[in-house]
Structure formats: structure tokens, C-alpha cells
C-alpha atoms as a PDB file:
ATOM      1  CA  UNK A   1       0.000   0.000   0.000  1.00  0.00           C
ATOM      2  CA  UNK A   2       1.398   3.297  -0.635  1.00  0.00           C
ATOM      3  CA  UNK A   3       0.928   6.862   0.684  1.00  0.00           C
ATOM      4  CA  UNK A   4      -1.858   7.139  -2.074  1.00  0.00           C
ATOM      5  CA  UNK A   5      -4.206   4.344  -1.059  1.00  0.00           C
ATOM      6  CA  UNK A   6      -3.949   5.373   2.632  1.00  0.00           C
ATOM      7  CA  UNK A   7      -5.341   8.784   1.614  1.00  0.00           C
ATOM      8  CA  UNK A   8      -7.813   7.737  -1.021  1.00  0.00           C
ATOM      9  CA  UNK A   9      -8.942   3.868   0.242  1.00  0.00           C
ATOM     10  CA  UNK A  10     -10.336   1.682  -2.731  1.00  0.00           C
ATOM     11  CA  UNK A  11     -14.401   1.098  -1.890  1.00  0.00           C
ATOM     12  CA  UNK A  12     -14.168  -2.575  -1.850  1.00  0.00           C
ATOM     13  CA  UNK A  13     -11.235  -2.248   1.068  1.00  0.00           C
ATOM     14  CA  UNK A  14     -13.369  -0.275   3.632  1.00  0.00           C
ATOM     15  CA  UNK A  15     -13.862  -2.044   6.641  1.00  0.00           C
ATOM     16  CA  UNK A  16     -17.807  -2.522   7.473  1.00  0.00           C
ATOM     17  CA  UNK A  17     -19.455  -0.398   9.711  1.00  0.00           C
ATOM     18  CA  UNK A  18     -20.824  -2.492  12.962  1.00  0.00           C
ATOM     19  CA  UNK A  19     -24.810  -2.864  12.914  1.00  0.00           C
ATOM     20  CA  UNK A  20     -25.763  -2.121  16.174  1.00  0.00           C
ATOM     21  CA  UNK A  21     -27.596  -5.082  17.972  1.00  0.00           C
ATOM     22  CA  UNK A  22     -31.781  -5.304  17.892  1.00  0.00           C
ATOM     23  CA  UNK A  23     -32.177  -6.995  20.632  1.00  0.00           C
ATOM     24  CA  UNK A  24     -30.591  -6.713  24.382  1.00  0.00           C
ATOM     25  CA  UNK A  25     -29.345  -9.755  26.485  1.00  0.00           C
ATOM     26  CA  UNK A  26     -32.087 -10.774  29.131  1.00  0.00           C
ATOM     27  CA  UNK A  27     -35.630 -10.319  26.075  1.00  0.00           C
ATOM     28  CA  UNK A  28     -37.722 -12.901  25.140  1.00  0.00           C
ATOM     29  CA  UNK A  29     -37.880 -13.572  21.539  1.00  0.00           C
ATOM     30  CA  UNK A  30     -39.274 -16.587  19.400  1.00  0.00           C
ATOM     31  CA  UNK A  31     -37.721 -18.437  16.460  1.00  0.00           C
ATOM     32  CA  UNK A  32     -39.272 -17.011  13.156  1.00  0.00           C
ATOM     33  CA  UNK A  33     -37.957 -19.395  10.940  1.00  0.00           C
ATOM     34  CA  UNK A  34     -37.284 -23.097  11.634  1.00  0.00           C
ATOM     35  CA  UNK A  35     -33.230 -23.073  12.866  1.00  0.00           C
ATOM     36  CA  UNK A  36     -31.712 -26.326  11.171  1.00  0.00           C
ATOM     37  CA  UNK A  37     -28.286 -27.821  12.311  1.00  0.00           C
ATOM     38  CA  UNK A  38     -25.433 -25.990   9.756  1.00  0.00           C
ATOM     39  CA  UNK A  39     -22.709 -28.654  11.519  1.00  0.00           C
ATOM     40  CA  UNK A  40     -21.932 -26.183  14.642  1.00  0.00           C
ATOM     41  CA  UNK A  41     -24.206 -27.611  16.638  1.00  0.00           C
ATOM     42  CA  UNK A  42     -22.832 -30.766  18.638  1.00  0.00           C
ATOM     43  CA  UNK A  43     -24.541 -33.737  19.193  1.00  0.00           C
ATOM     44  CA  UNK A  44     -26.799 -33.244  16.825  1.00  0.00           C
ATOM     45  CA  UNK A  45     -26.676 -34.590  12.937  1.00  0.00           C
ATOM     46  CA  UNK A  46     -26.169 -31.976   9.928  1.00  0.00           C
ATOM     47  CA  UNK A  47     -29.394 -30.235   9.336  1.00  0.00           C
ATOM     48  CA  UNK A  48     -31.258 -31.797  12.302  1.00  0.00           C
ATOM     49  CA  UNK A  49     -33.972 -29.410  13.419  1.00  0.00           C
ATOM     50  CA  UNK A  50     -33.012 -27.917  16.682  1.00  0.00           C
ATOM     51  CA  UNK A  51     -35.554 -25.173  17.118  1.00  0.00           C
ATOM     52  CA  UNK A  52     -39.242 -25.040  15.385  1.00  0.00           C
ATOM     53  CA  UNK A  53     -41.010 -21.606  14.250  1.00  0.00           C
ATOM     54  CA  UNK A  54     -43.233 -20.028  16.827  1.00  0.00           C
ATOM     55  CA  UNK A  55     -40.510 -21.739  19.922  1.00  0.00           C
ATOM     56  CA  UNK A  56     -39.888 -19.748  22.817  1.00  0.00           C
ATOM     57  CA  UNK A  57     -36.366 -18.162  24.270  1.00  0.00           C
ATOM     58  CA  UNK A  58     -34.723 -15.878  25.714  1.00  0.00           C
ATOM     59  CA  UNK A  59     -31.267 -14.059  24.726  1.00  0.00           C
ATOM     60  CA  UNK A  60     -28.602 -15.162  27.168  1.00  0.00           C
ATOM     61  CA  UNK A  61     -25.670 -13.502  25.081  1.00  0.00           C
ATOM     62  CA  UNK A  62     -24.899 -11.017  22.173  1.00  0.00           C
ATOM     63  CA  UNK A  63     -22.350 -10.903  20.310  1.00  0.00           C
ATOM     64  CA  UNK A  64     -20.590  -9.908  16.825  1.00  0.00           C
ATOM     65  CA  UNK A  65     -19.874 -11.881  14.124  1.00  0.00           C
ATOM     66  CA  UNK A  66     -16.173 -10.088  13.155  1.00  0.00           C
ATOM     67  CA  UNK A  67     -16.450 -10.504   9.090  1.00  0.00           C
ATOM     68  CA  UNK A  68     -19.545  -9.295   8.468  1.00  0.00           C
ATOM     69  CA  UNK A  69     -19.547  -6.694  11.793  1.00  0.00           C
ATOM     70  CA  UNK A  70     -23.406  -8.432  12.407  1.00  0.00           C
ATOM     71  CA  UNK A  71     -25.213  -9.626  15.721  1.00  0.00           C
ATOM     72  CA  UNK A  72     -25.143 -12.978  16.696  1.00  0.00           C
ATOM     73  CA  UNK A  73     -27.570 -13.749  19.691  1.00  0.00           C
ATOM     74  CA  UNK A  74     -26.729 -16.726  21.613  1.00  0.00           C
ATOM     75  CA  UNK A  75     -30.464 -17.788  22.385  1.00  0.00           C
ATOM     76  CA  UNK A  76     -31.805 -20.232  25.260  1.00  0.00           C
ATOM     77  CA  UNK A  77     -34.576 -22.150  24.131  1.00  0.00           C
ATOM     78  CA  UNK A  78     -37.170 -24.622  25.749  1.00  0.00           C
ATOM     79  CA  UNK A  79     -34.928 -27.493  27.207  1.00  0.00           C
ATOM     80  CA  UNK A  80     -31.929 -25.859  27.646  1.00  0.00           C
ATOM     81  CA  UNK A  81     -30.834 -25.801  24.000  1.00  0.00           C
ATOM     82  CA  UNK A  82     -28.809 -22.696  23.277  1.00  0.00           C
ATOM     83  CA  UNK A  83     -28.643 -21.899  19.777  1.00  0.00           C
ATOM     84  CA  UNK A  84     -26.951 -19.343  17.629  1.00  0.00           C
ATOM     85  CA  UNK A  85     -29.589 -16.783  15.960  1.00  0.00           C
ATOM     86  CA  UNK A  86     -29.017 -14.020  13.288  1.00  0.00           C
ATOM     87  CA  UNK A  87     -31.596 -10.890  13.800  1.00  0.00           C
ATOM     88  CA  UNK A  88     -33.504 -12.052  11.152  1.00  0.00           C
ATOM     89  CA  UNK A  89     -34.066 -15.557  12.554  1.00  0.00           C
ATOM     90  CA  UNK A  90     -35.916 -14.185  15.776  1.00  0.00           C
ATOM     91  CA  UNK A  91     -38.418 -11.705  16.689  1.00  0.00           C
ATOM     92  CA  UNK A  92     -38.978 -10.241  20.592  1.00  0.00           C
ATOM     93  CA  UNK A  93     -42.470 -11.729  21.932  1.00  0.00           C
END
């Protein structure tokens, strides 16, 4: 990089702005969409269901997810399954 590029950045080189998070740690929130094992989850076989639409939780944790600078809620369902949820995968109840 040279003295040029430090004063005039190239577009596709910006780092992305963080999206502040939706939801706080502590709400209750249900599952809009059915949340399907992606081969994080442990125990559990790829693309086993692990939470249905309409389930109940509440947020135990948020976080950021550092490439994309999105939330990531870490979300306690019925029976003690936490389960990683993007904003758009839960809604507050």
C-alpha cells in the first residue's frame, strides 16, 4: 500500500461499519424461521432441526460476528438448548 491508497482507500477495502444489535441480552424472543443444524451444533446430525417456528427463548448472550460486523444472539430455548440466531431468525415476543 502506498501513501496514495492510505489517503484515497479503494471502496471494496473499507472495513464494514458495525450494525448495532436489535435486541438486548435478558428479552424474550421466538424463532421465526425453523433453525436447522449448519454442523456447529454438537450432538446433533447436519441439518437436524433444533428449534421449530413459533418456539420460545430468551437471549442469554450477544455478540458480533467479526467478518460481516453483524449480531449474533446466543439464544436459550425450551430445554436448555442454546442456539446461535441471526436478527432475522428471531423476533422479541
Amino acid at each position: 500500500m502506498n501513501e496514495e491508497d492510505e489517503i484515497n482507500p479503494v471502496p471494496g477495502n473499507l472495513p464494514l461499519e458495525p450494525r448495532m444489535p436489535k435486541y438486548d441480552w435478558g428479552q424474550r424472543v421466538q424463532a421465526e424461521v425453523d433453525l436447522r443444524n449448519d454442523g456447529s451444533f454438537p450432538g446433533e446430525p447436519e441439518d437436524a432441526l433444533l428449534v421449530g417456528v413459533g418456539d420460545m427463548g430468551e437471549i442469554v448472550q450477544v455478540g458480533m460476528h467479526t467478518d460481516t460486523n453483524t449480531p449474533v444472539y446466543l439464544v436459550e430455548f425450551v430445554g436448555e438448548r442454546v442456539v446461535g440466531c441471526l436478527e432475522e431468525e428471531i423476533s422479541r415476543i
